[in-house]
PDB file of N, CA and C in Angstrom:
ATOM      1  N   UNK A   1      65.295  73.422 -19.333  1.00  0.00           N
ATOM      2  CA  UNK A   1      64.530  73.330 -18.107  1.00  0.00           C
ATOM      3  C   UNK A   1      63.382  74.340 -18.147  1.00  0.00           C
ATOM      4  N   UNK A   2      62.660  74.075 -17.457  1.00  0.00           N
ATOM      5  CA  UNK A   2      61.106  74.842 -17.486  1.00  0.00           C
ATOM      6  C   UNK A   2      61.091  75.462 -16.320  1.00  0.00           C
ATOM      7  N   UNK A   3      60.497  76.348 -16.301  1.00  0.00           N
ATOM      8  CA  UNK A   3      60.736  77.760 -15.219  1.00  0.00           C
ATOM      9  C   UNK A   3      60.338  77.013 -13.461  1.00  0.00           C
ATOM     10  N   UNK A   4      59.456  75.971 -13.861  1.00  0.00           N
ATOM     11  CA  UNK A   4      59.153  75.096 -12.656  1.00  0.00           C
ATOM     12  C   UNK A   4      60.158  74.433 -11.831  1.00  0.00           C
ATOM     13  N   UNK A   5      61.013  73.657 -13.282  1.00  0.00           N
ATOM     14  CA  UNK A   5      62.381  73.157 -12.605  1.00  0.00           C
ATOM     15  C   UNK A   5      63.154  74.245 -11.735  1.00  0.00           C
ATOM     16  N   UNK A   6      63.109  74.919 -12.444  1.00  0.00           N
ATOM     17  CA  UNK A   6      64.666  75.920 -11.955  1.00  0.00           C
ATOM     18  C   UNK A   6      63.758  76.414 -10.569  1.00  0.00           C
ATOM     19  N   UNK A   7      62.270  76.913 -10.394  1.00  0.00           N
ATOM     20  CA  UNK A   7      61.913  77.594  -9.389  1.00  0.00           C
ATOM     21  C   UNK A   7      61.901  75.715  -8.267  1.00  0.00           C
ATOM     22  N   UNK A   8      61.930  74.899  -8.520  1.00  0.00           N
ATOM     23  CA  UNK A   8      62.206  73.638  -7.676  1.00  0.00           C
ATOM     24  C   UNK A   8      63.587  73.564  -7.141  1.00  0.00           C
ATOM     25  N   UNK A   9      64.582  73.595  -8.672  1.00  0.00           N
ATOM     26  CA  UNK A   9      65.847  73.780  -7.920  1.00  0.00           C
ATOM     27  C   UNK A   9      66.639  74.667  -6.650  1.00  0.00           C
ATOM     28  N   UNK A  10      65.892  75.779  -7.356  1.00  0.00           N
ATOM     29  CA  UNK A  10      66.984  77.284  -6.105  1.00  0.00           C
ATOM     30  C   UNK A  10      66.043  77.208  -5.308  1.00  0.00           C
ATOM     31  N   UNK A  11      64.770  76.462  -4.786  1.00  0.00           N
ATOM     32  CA  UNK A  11      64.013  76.089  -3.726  1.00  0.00           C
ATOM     33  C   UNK A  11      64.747  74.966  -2.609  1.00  0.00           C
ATOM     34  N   UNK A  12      65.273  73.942  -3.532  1.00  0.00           N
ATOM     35  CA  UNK A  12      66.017  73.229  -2.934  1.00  0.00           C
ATOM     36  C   UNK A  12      67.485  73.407  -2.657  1.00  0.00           C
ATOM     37  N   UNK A  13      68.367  73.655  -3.341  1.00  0.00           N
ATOM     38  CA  UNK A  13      69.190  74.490  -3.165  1.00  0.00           C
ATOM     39  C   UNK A  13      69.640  75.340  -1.683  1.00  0.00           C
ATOM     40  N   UNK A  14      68.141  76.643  -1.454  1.00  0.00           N
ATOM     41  CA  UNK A  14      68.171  77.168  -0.585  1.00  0.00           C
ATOM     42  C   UNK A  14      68.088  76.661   0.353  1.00  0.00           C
ATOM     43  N   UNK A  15      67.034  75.213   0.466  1.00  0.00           N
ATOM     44  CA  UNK A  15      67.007  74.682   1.481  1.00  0.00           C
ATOM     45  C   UNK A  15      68.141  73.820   2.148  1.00  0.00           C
ATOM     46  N   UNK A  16      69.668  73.372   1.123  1.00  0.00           N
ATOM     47  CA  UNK A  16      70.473  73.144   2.001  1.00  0.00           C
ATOM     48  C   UNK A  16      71.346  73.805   2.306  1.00  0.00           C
ATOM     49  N   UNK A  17      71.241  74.703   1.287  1.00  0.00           N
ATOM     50  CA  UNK A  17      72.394  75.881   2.215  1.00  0.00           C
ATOM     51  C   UNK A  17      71.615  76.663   3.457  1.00  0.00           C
ATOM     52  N   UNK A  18      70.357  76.550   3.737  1.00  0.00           N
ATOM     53  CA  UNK A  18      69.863  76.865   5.345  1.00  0.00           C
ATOM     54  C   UNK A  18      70.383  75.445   6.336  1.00  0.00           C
ATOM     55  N   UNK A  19      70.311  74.821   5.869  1.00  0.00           N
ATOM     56  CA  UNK A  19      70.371  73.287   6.510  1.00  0.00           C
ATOM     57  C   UNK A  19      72.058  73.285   6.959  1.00  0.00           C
ATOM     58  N   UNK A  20      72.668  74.075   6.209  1.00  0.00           N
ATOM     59  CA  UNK A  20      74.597  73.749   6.359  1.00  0.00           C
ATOM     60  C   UNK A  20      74.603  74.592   6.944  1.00  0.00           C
ATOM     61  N   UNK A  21      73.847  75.870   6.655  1.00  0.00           N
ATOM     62  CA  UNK A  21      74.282  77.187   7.588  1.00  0.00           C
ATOM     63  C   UNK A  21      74.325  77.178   9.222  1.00  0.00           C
ATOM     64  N   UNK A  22      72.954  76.029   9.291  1.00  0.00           N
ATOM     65  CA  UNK A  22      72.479  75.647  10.653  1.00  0.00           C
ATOM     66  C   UNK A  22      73.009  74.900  11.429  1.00  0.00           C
ATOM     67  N   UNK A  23      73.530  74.207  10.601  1.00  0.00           N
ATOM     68  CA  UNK A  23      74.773  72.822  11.070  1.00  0.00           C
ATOM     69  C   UNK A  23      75.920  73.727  11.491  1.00  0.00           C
ATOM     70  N   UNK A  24      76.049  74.819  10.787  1.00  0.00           N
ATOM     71  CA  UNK A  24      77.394  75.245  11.113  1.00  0.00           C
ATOM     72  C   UNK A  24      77.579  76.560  12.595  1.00  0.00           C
ATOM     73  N   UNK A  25      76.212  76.974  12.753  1.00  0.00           N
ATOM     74  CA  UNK A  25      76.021  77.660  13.875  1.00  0.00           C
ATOM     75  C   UNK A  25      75.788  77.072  15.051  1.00  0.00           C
ATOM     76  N   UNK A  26      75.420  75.684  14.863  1.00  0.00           N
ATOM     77  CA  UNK A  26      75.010  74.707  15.790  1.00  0.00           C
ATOM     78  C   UNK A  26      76.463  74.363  16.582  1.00  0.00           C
ATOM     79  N   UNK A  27      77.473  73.770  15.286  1.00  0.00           N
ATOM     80  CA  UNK A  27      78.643  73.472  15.950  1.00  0.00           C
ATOM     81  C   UNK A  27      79.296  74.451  16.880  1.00  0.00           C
ATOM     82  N   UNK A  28      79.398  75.689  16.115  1.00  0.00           N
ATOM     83  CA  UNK A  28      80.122  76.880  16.693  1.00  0.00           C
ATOM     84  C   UNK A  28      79.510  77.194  17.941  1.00  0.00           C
ATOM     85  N   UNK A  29      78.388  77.055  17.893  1.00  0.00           N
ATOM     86  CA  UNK A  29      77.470  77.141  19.637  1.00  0.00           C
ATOM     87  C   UNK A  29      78.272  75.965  20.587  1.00  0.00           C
ATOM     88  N   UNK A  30      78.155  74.604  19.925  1.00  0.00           N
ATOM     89  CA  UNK A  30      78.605  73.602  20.860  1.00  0.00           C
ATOM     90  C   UNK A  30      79.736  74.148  21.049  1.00  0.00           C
ATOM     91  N   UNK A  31      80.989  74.311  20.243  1.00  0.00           N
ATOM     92  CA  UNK A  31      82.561  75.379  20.620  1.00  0.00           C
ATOM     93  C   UNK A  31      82.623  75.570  21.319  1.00  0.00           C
ATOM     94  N   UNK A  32      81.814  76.678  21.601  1.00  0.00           N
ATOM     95  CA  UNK A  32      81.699  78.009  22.335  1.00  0.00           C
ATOM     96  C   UNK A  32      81.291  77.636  23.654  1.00  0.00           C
ATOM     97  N   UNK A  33      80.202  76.876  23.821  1.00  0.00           N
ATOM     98  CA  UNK A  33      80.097  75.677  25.230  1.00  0.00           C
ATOM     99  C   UNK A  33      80.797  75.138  25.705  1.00  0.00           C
ATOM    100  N   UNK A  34      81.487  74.496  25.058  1.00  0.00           N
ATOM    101  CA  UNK A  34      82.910  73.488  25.632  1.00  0.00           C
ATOM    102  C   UNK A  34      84.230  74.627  26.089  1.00  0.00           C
ATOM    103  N   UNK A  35      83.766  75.661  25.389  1.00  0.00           N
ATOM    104  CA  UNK A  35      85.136  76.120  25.762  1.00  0.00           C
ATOM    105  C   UNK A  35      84.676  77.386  27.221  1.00  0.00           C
ATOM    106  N   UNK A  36      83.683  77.260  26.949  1.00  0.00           N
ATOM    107  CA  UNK A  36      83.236  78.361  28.292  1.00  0.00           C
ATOM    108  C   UNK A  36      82.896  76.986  29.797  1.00  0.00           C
ATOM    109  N   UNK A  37      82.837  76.197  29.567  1.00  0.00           N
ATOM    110  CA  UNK A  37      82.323  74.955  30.234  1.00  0.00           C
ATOM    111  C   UNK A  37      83.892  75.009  30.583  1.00  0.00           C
ATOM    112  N   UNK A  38      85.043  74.875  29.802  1.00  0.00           N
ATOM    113  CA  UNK A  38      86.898  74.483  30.536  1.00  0.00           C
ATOM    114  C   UNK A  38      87.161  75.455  30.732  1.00  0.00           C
ATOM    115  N   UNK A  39      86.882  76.910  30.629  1.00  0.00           N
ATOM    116  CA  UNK A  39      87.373  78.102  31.721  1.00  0.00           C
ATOM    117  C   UNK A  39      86.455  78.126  32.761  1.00  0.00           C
ATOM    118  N   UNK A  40      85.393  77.967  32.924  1.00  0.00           N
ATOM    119  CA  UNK A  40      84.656  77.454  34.208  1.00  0.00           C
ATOM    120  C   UNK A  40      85.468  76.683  35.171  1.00  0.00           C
ATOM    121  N   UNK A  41      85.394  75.240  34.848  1.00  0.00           N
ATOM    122  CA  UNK A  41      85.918  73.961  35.711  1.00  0.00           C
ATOM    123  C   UNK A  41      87.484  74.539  35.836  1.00  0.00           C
ATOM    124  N   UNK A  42      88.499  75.250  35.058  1.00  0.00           N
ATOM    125  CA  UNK A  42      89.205  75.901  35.300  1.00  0.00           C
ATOM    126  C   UNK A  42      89.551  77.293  36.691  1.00  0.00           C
ATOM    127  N   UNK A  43      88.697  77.769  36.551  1.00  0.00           N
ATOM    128  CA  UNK A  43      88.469  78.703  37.321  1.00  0.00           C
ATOM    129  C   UNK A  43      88.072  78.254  38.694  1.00  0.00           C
ATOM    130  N   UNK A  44      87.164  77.396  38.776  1.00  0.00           N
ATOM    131  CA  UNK A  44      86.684  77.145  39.995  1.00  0.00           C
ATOM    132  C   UNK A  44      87.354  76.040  40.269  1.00  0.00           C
ATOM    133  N   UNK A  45      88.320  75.246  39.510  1.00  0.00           N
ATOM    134  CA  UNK A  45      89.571  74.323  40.417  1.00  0.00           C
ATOM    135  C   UNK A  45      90.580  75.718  41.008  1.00  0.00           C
ATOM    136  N   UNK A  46      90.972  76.809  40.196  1.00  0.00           N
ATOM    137  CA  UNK A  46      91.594  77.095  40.948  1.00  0.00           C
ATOM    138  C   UNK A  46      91.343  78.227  42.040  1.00  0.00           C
ATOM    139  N   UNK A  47      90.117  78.272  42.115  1.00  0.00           N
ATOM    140  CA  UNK A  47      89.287  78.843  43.971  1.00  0.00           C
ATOM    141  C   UNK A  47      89.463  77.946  44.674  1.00  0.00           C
ATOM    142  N   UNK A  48      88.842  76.971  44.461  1.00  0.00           N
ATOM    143  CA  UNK A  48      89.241  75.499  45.369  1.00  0.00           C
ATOM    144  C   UNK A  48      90.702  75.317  45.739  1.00  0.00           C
ATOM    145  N   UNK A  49      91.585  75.386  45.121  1.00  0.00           N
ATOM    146  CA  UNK A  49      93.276  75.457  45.747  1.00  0.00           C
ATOM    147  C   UNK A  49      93.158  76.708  46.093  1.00  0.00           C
ATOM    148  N   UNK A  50      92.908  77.813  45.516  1.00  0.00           N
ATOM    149  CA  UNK A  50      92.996  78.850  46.860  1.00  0.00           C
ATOM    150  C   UNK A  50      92.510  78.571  48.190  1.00  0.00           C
ATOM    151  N   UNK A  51      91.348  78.577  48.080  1.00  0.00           N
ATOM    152  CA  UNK A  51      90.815  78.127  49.414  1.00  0.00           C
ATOM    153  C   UNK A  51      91.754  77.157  50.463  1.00  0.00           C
ATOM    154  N   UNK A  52      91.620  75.571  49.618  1.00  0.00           N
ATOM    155  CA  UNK A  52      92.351  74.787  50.570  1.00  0.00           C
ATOM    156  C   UNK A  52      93.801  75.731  51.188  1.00  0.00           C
ATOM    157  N   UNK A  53      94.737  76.265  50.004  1.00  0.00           N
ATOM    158  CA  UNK A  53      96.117  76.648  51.000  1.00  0.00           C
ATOM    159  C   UNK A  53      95.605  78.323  52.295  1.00  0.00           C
ATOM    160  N   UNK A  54      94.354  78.265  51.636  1.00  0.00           N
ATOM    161  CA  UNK A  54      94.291  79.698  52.930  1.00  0.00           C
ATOM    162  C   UNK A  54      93.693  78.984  54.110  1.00  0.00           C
ATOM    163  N   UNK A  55      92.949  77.788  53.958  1.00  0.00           N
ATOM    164  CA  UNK A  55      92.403  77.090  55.088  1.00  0.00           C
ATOM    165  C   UNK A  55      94.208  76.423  56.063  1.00  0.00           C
ATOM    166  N   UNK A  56      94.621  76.064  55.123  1.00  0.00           N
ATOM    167  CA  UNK A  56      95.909  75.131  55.573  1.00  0.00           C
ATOM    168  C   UNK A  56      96.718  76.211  56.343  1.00  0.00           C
ATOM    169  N   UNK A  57      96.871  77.281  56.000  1.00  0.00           N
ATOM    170  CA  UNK A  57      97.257  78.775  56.712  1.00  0.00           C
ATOM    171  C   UNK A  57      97.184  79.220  57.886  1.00  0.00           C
ATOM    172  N   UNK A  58      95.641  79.283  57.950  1.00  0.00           N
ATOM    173  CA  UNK A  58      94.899  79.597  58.718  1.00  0.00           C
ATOM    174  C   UNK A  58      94.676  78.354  60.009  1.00  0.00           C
ATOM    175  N   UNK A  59      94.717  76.720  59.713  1.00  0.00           N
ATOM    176  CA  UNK A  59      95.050  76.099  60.562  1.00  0.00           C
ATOM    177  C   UNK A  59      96.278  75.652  61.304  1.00  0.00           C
ATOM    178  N   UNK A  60      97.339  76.185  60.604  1.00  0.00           N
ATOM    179  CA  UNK A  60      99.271  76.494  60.813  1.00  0.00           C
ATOM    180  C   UNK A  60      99.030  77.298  61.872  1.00  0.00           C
ATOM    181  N   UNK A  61      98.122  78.026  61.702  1.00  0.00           N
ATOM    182  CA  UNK A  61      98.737  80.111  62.361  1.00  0.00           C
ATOM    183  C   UNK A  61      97.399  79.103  63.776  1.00  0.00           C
ATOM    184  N   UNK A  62      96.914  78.679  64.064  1.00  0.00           N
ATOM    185  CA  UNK A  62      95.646  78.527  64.613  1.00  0.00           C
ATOM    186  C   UNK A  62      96.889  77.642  65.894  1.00  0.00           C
ATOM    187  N   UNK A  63      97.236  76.339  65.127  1.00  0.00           N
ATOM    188  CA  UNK A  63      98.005  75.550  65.927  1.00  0.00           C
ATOM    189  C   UNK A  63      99.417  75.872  66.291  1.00  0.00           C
ATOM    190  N   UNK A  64      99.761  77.000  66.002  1.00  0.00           N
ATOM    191  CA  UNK A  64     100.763  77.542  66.909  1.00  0.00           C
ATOM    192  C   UNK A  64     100.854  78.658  67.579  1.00  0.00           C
ATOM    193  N   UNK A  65      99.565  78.909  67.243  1.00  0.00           N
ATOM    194  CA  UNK A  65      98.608  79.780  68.513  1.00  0.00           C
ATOM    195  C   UNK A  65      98.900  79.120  70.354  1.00  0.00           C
ATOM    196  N   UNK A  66      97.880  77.859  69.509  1.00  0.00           N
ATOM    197  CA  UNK A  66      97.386  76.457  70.644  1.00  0.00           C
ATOM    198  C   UNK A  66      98.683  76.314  71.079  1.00  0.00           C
ATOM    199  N   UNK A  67      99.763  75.996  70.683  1.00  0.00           N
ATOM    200  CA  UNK A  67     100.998  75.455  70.874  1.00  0.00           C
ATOM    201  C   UNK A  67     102.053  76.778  72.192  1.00  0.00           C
ATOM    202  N   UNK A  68     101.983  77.934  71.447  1.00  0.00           N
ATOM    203  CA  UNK A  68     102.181  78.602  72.045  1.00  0.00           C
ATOM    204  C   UNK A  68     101.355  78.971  73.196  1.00  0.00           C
ATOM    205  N   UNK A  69      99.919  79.156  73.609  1.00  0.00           N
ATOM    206  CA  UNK A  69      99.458  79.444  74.758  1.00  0.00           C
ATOM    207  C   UNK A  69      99.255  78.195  75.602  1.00  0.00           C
ATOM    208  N   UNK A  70      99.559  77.359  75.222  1.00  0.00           N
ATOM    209  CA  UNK A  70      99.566  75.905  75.984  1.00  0.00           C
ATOM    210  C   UNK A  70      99.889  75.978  77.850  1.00  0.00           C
ATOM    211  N   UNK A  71      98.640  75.854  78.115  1.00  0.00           N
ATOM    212  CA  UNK A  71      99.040  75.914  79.889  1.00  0.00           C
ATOM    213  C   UNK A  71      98.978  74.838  80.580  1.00  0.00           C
ATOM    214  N   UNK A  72      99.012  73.581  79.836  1.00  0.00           N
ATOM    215  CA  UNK A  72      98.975  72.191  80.556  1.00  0.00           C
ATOM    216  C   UNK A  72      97.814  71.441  80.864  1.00  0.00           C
ATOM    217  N   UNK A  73      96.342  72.372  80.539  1.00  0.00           N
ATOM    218  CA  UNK A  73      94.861  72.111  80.467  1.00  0.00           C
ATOM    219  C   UNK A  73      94.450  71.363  79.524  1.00  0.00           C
ATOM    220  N   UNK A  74      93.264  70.664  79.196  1.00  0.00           N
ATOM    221  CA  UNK A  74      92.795  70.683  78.466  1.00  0.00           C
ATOM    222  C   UNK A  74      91.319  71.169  78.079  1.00  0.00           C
ATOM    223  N   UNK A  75      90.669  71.633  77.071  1.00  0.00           N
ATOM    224  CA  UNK A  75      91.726  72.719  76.378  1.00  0.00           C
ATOM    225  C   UNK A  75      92.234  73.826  76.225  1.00  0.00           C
ATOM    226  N   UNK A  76      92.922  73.796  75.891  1.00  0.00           N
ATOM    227  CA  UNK A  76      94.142  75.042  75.869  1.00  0.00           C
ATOM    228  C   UNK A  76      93.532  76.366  75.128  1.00  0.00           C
ATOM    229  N   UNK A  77      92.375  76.926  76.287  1.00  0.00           N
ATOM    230  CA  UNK A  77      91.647  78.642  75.793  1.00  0.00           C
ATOM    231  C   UNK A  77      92.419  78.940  76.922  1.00  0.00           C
ATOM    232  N   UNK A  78      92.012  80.301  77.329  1.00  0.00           N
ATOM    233  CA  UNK A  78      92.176  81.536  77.626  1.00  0.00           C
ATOM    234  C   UNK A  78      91.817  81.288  79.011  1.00  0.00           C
ATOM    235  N   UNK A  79      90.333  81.146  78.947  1.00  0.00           N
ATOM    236  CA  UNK A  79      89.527  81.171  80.126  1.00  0.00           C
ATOM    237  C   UNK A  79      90.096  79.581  81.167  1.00  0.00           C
ATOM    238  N   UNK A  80      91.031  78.752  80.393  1.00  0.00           N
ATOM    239  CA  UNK A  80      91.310  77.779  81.496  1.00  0.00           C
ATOM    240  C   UNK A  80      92.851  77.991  82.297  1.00  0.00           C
ATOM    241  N   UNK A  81      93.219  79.406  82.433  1.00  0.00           N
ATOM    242  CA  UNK A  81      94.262  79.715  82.747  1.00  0.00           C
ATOM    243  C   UNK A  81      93.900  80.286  84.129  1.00  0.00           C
ATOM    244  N   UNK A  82      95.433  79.699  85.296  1.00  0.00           N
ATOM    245  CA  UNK A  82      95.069  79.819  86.505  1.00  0.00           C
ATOM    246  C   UNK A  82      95.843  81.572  86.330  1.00  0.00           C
ATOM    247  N   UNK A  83      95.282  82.149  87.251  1.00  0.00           N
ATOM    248  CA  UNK A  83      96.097  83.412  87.619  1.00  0.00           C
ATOM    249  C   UNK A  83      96.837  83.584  88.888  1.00  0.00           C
TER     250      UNK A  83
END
């Protein structure tokens, strides 16, 4: 081979081992997306069930509030109570 070849070859050469290297940082990026993308949707399903059972709580404790101050009005505040 003539010094041309070989400087053609490790020209080309280099150029697919940049080309695989790139492919292979590319994937590991997509990875790394998908997997930060399912602790996300993870995380924020489970705020969302927090939330709902502190709302569900909070409307328990609310309606046996109502239940308990119940004066035969409607509705059943504070200010519609005879003295």
């Amino acid at each position: 081979m003539t010094w041309r070849q070989l400087l053609l070859l490790s020209c080309l050469s280099a150029v697919v081992f940049l080309a695989t290297e790139n492919r292979q940082k590319l994937w590991a990026d997509e990875l790394q997306r998908e997997y930060y993308e399912e602790q996300r949707n993870e995380y924020e399903n489970f705020v969302e069930e927090q939330n709902d059972e502190q709302e569900e709580r909070s409307r328990e404790a609310i309606e046996q509030w109502r239940q308990w101050h119940y004066d035969g009005l409607y509705p059943s505040y504070l200010y519609n109570r005879h003295i």
